[in-house]
Protein backbone atom coordinates (compact mmCIF):
# COMPACT_ATOMS: atom_id res chain seq x y z
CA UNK A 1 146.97 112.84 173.75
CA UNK A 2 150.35 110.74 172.49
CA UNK A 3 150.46 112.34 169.43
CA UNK A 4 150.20 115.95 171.10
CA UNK A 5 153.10 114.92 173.79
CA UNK A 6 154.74 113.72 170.78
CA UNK A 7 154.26 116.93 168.46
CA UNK A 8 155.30 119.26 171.53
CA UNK A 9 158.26 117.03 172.67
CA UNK A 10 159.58 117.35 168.91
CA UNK A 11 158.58 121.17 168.65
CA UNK A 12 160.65 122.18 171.54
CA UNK A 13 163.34 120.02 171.06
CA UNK A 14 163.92 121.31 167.36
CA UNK A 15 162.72 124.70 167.78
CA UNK A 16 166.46 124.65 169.92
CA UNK A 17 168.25 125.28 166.18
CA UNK A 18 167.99 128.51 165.14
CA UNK A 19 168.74 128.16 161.79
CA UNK A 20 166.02 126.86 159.12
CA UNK A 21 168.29 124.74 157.52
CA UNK A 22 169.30 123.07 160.55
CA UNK A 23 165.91 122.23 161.70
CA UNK A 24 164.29 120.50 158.56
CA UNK A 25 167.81 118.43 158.12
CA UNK A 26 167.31 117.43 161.87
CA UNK A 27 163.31 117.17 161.63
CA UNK A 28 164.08 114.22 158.72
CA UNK A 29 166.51 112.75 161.24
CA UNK A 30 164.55 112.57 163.87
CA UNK A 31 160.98 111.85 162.26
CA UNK A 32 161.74 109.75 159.32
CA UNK A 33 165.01 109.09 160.27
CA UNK A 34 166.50 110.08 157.18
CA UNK A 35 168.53 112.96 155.18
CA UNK A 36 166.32 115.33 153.10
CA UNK A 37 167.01 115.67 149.58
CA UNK A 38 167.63 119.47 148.37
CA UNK A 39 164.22 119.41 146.84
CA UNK A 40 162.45 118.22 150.36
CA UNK A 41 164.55 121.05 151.33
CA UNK A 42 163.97 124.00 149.00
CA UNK A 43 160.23 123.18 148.92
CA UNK A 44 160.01 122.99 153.71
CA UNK A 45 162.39 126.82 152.99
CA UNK A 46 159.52 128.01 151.01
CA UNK A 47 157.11 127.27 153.56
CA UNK A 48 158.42 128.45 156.38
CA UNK A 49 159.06 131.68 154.57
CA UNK A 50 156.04 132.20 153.01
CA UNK A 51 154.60 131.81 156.80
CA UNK A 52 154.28 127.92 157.58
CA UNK A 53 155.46 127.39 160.93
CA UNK A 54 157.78 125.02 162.23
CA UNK A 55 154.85 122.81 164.41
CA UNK A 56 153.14 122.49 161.26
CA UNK A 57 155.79 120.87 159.13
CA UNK A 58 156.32 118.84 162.21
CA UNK A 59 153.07 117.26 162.46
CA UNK A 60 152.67 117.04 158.46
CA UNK A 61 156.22 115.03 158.58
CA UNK A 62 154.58 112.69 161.47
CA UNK A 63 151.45 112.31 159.69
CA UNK A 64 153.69 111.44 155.95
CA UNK A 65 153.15 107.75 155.07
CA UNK A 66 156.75 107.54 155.05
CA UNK A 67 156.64 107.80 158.54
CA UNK A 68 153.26 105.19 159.17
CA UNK A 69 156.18 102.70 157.85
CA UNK A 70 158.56 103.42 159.84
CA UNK A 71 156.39 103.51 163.13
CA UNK A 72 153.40 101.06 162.63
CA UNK A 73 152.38 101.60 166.18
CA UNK A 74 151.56 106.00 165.09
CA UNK A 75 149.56 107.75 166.63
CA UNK A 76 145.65 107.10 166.29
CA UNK A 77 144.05 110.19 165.56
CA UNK A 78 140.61 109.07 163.83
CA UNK A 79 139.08 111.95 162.60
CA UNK A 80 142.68 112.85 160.63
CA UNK A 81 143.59 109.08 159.82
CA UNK A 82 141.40 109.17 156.28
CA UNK A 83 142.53 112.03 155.69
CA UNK A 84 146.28 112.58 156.24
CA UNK A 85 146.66 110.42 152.92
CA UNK A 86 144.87 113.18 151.17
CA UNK A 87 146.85 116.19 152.68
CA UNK A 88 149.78 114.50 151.62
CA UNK A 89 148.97 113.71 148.32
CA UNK A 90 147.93 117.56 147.97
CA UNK A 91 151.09 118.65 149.64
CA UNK A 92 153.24 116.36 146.63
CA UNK A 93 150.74 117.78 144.10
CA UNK A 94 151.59 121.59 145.44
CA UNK A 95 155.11 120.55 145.81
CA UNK A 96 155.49 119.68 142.13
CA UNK A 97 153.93 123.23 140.71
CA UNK A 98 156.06 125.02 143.46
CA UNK A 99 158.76 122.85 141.45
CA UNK A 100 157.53 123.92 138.17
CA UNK A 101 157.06 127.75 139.31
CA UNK A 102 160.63 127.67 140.85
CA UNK A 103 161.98 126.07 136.86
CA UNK A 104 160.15 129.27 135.03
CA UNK A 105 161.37 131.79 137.27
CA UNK A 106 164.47 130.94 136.96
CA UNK A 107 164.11 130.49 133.21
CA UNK A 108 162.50 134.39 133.68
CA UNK A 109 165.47 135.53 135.50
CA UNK A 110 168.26 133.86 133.10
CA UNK A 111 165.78 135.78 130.70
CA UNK A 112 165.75 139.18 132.77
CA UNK A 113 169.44 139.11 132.71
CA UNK A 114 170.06 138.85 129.10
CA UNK A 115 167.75 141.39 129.04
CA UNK A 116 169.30 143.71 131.20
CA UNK A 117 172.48 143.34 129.80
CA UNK A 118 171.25 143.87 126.34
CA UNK A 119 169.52 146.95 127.99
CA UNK A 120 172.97 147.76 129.41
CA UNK A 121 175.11 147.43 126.27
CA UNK A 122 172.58 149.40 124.30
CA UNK A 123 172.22 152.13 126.45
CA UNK A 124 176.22 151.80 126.64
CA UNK A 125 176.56 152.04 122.73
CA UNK A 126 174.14 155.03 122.90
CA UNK A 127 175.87 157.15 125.35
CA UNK A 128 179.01 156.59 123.35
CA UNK A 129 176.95 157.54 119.91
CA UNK A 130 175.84 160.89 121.90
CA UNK A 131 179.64 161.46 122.65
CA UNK A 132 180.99 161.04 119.06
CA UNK A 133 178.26 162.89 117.75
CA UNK A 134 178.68 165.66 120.25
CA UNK A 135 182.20 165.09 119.41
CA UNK A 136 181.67 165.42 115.29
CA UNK A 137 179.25 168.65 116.26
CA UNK A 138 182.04 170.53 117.78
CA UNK A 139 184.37 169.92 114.68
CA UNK A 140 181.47 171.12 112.57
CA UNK A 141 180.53 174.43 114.30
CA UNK A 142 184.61 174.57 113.86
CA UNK A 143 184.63 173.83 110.59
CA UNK A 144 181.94 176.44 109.68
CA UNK A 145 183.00 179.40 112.00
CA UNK A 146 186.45 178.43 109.83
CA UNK A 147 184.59 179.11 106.65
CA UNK A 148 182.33 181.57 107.27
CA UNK A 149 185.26 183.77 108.72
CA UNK A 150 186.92 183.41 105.54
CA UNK A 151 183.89 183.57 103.35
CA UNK A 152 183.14 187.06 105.87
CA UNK A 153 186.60 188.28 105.17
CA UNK A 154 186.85 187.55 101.08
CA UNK A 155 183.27 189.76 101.41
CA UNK A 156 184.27 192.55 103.11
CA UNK A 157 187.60 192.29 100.58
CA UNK A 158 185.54 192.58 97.70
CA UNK A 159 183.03 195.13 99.44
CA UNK A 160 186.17 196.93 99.64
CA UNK A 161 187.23 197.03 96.24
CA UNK A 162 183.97 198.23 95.46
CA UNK A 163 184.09 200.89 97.57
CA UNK A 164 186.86 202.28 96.40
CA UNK A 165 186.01 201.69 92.88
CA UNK A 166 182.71 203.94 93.13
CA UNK A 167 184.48 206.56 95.22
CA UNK A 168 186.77 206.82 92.04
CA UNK A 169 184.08 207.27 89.65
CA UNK A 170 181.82 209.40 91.64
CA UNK A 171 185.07 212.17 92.15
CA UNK A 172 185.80 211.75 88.14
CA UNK A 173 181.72 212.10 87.27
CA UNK A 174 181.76 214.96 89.88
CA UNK A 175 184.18 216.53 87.85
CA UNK A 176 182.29 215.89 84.91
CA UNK A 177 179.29 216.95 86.33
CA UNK A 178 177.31 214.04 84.87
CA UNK A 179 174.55 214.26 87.64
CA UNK A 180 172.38 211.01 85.68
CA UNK A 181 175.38 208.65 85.54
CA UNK A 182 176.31 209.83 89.49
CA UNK A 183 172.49 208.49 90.39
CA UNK A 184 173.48 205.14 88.34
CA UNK A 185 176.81 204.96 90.84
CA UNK A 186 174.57 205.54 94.05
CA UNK A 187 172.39 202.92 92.98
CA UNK A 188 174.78 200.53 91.79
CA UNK A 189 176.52 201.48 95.15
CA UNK A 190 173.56 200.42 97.13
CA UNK A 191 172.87 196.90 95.33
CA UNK A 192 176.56 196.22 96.55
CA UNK A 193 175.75 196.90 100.05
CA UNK A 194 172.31 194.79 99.44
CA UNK A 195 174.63 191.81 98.19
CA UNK A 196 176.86 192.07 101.19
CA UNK A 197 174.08 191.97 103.41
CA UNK A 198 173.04 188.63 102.27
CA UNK A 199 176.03 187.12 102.45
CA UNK A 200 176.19 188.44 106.28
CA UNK A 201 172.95 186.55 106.92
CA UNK A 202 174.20 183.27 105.41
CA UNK A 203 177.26 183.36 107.31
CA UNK A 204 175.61 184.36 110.68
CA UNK A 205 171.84 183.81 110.76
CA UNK A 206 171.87 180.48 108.69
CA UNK A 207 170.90 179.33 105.42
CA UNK A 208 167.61 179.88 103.93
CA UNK A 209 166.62 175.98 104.76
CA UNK A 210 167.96 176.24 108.21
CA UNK A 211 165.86 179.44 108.79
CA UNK A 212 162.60 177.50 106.92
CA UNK A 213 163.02 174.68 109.31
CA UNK A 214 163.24 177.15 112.34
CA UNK A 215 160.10 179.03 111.23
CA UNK A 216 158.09 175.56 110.67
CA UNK A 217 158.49 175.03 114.14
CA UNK A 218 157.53 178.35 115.13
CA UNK A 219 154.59 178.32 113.17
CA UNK A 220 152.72 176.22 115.54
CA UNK A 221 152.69 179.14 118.68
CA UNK A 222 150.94 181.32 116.23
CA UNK A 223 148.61 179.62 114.40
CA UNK A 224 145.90 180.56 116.68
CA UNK A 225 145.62 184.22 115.38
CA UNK A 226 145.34 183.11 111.55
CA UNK A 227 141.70 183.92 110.60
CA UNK A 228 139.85 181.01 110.51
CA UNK A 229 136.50 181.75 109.05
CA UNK A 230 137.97 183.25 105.89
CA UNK A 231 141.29 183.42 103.86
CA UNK A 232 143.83 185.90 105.38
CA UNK A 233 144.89 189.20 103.79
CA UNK A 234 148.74 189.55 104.97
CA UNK A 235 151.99 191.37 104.90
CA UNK A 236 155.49 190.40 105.88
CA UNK A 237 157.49 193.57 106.56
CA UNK A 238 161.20 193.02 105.82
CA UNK A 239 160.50 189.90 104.23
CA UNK A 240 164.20 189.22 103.42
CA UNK A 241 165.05 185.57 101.42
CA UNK A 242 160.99 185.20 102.01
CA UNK A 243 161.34 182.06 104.68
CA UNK A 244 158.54 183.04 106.20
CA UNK A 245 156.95 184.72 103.97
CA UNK A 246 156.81 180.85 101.74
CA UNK A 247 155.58 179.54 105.27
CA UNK A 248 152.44 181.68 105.73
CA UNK A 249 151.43 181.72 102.27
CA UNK A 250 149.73 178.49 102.45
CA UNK A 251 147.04 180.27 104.92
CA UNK A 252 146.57 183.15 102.96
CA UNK A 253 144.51 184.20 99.94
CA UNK A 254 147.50 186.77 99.31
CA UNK A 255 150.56 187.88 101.21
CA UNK A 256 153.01 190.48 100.13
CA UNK A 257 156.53 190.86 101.41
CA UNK A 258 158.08 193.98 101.39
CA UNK A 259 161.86 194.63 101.87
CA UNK A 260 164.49 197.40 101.31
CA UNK A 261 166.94 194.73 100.39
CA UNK A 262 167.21 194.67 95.83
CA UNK A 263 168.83 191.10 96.35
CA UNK A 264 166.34 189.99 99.32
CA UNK A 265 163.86 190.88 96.98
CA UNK A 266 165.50 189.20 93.71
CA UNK A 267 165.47 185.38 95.84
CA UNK A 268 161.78 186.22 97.01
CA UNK A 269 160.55 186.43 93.44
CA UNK A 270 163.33 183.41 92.12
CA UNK A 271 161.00 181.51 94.94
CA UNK A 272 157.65 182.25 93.16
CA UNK A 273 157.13 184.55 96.03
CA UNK A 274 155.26 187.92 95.76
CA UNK A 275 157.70 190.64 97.03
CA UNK A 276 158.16 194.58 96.37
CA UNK A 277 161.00 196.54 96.83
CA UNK A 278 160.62 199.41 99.44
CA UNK A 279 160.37 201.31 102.63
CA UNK A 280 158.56 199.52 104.92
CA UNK A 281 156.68 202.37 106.85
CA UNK A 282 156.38 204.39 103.14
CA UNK A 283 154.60 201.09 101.75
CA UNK A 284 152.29 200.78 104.82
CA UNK A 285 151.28 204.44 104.82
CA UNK A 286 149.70 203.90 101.44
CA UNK A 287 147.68 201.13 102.66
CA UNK A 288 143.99 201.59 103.47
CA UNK A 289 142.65 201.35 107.06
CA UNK A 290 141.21 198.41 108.39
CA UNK A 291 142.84 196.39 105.02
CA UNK A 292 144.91 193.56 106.24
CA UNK A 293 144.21 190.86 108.33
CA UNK A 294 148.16 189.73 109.33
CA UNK A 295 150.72 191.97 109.60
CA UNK A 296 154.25 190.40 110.81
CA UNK A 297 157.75 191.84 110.82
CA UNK A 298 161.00 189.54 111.37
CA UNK A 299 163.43 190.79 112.93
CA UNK A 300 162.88 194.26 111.78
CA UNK A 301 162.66 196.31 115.16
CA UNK A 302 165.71 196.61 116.13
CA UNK A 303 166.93 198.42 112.86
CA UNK A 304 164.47 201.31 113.41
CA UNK A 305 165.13 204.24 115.68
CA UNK A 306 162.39 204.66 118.39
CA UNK A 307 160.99 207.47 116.13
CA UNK A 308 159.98 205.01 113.82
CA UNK A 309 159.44 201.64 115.66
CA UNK A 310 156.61 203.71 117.52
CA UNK A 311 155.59 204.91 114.22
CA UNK A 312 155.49 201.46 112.55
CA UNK A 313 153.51 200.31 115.26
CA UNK A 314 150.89 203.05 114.74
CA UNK A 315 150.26 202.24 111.30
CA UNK A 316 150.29 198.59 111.64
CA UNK A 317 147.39 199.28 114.13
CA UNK A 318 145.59 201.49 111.60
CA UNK A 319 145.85 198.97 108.71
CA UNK A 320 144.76 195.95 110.66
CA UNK A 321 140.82 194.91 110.55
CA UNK A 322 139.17 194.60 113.54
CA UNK A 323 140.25 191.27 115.29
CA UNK A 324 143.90 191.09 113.20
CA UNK A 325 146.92 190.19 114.52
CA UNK A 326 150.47 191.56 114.61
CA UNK A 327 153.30 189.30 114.80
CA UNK A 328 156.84 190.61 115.84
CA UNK A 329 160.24 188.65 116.35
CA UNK A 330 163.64 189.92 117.73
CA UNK A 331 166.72 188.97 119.11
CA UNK A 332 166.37 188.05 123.20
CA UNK A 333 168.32 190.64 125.16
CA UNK A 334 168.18 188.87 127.97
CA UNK A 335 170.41 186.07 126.51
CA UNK A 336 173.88 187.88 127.80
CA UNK A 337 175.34 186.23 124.49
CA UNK A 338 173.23 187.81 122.47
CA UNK A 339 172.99 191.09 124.00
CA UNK A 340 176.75 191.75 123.84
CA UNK A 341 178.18 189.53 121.09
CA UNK A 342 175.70 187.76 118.40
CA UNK A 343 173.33 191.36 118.27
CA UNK A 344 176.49 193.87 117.28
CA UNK A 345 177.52 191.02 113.88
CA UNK A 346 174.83 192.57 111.86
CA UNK A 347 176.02 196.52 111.60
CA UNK A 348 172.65 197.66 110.31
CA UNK A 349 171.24 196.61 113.82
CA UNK A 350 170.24 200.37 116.01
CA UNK A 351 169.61 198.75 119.30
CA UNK A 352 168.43 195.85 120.95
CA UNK A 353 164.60 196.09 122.28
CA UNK A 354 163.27 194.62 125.61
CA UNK A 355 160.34 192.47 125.49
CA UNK A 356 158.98 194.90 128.46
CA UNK A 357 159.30 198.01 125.50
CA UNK A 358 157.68 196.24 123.10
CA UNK A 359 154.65 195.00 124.64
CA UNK A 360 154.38 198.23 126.26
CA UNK A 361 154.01 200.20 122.63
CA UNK A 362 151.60 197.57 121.67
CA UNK A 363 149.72 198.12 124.37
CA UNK A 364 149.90 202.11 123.76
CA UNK A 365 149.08 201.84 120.29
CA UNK A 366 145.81 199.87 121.76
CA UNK A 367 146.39 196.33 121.05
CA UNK A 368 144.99 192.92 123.16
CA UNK A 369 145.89 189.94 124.03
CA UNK A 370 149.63 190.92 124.08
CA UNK A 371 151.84 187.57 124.56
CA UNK A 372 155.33 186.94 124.70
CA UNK A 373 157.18 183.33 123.14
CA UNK A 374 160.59 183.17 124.04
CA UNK A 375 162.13 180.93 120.85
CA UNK A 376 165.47 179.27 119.18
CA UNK A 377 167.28 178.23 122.41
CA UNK A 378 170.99 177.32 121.67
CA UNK A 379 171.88 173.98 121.40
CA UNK A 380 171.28 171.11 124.09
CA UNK A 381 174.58 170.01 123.98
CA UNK A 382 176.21 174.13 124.76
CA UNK A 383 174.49 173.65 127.70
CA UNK A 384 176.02 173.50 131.20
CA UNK A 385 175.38 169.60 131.90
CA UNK A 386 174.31 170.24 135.92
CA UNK A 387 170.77 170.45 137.38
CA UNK A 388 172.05 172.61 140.28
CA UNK A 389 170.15 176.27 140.51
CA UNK A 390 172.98 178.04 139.34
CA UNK A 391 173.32 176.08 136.04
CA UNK A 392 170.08 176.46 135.07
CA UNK A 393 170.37 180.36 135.71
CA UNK A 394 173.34 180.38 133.96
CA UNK A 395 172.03 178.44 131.21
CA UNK A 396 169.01 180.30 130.55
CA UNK A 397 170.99 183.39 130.70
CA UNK A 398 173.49 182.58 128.58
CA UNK A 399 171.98 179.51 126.55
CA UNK A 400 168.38 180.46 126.78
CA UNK A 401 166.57 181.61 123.92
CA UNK A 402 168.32 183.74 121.14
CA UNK A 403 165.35 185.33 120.29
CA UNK A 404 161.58 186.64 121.14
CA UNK A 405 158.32 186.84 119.23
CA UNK A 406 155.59 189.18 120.34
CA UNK A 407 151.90 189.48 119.45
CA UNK A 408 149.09 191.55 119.91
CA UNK A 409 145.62 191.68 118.50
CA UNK A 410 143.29 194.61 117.11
């Protein structure tokens, strides 16, 4: 019963200091009469935060051998005296892992703060990268609306020039009445035009290996209505420089492209592609029914009148086999920069068409499975940088996807 007077006397008279520190320093003092080094220290902390209380280290401090030295007359407690020897040697052996545990982590930490400053000053370097490439983009799309303007104004110079020069001859030939060489004029007339038109698409639409890389990603939302059980029969109506038309032709056992366009028609073939000059609705007319197994059309739609957009659909429906599929892209007119700028560059463009009017003639004309991919959003970095709701509409509206592709099966 000593011992317990002893442990309670000690308890309450330490458990006075409310600080931690204060009572180990004042526990040594009193028990083993001592100071505690910073290690008896750090080590009695850990304890008595990891849930050790205070009467515990007490009584383990009056049970130390340290402290059977100092007071030779301790307190008998047989059933603990063989073993407080023991604890203690098991409290020095846990002490001296703690130690080694305490020596790693901070080894870790000096670790996880290189770390995180590497982290830091690469993430750092990155967002400055981003910047100056952002930065260097801007001076490109500069540099190239500088060029193309001038490239777009030397064109419509020399369109010009030609203009005038076959007005000239046509009123001399009229005079002449040399009705062959006039036809030679009107068709030498329209190659002109067909010459100008491509260099409109490379100025505004893109190369042709900026458009291939566009339609290699596109590729992928379509795949699904290639025929799978048997090479595909297919036609690519306006076909122009024959991007996709080179795309497709890898799943097909032939593909024709078909365009209006005498130069269009002059790079298809310079491509080892197969390509006719022609109208597109004349050429499809003189199909057979039920012939083709793909029939797609590239931004074609919206330089037809409604006459013969609904009439092109009709026939692409009667030339189809049973199960083909119809593939149609055009430009987005619910992208407000397309609708009232980017559409009215090309002048051969009629009018823009709703997705809502062209899924509605498919679905006239009887086709299923109608679906709608909305595709070639403008760039990341023309975006808006906010996530509040009225940057995203504005965004999507404005930055959203230039253009839509619509298909339908038979």
């Amino acid at each position: 019963m000593t011992k317990k007077k002893t442990i309670q006397k000690l308890t309450y008279e330490l458990n006075q200091l409310d600080e931690d520190q204060a009572f180990l320093k004042q526990a040594y003092q009193l028990i083993l009469g001592r100071q505690a080094s910073d290690e008896e220290l750090q080590f009695l902390q850990y304890q008595l935060e990891t849930g050790i209380t205070r009467k515990i280290i007490i009584t383990n401090l009056l049970l130390s051998p340290e402290h059977a030295q100092l007071n030779n007359k301790g307190v008998h407690l047989p059933w603990l005296k063989k073993k407080k020897l023991l604890i203690w040697k098991k409290w020095q052996a846990l002490l001296s892992r703690i130690k080694a545990i305490q020596t790693l982590s901070q080894a870790t930490a000096l670790q996880n703060q290189s770390f995180d400053r590497l982290v830091f000053n690469h993430n750092k370097d990155i967002a400055a990268l981003r910047k100056e490439l952002s930065t260097l983009n801007r001076q490109i799309e500069e540099i190239k609306s500088d060029i193309f303007f001038f490239l777009n104004q030397e064109a419509q110079a020399q369109q010009r020039r030609l203009d005038q020069f076959f007005f000239d001859v046509r009123q001399e030939l009229r005079v002449s009445k040399d009705t062959a060489a006039l036809d030679k004029i009107d068709v030498m007339s329209r190659h002109s035009i067909d010459t100008y038109y491509i260099s409109l698409e490379q100025a505004y639409r893109g190369s042709r290996d900026e458009i291939l890389h566009r339609y290699k990603a596109t590729v992928d939302l379509v795949k699904p209505l290639f025929a799978q059980e048997k090479a595909m029969q297919a036609a690519d109506l306006g076909c122009g420089r024959g991007e996709w038309l080179q795309i497709i032709s890898v799943y097909c056992a032939k593909v024709t492209g078909i365009d209006m366009n005498s130069a269009m028609v002059s790079q298809c073939l310079s491509h080892g592609l197969n390509a006719e000059q022609g109208d597109l609705l004349k050429w499809l007319q003189q199909q057979p029914d039920r012939s083709l197994d793909l029939i797609t059309a590239f931004h074609v739609i919206e330089h037809l009148p409604f006459e013969k957009f609904n009439m092109l659909i009709h026939e692409i429906y009667r030339v189809l086999t049973h199960g083909g599929s119809v593939i149609l892209e055009t430009p987005n007119p619910e992208n407000i920069h397309v609708a009232t700028h980017m559409f009215y560059r090309d002048p051969t463009h009629k009018t823009p068409v709703p997705k809502e009017l062209s899924t509605h003639l498919l679905k006239f004309h009887g086709f299923k499975e109608i679906k709608v991919h909305l595709v070639h959003p403008f760039e990341e970095t023309m975006r808006v940088p906010e996530d509040s709701e009225v940057a995203k509409r504005f965004n999507s509206m404005v930055y959203g996807a230039a253009d839509y592709m619509v298909t339908g099966t038979k």
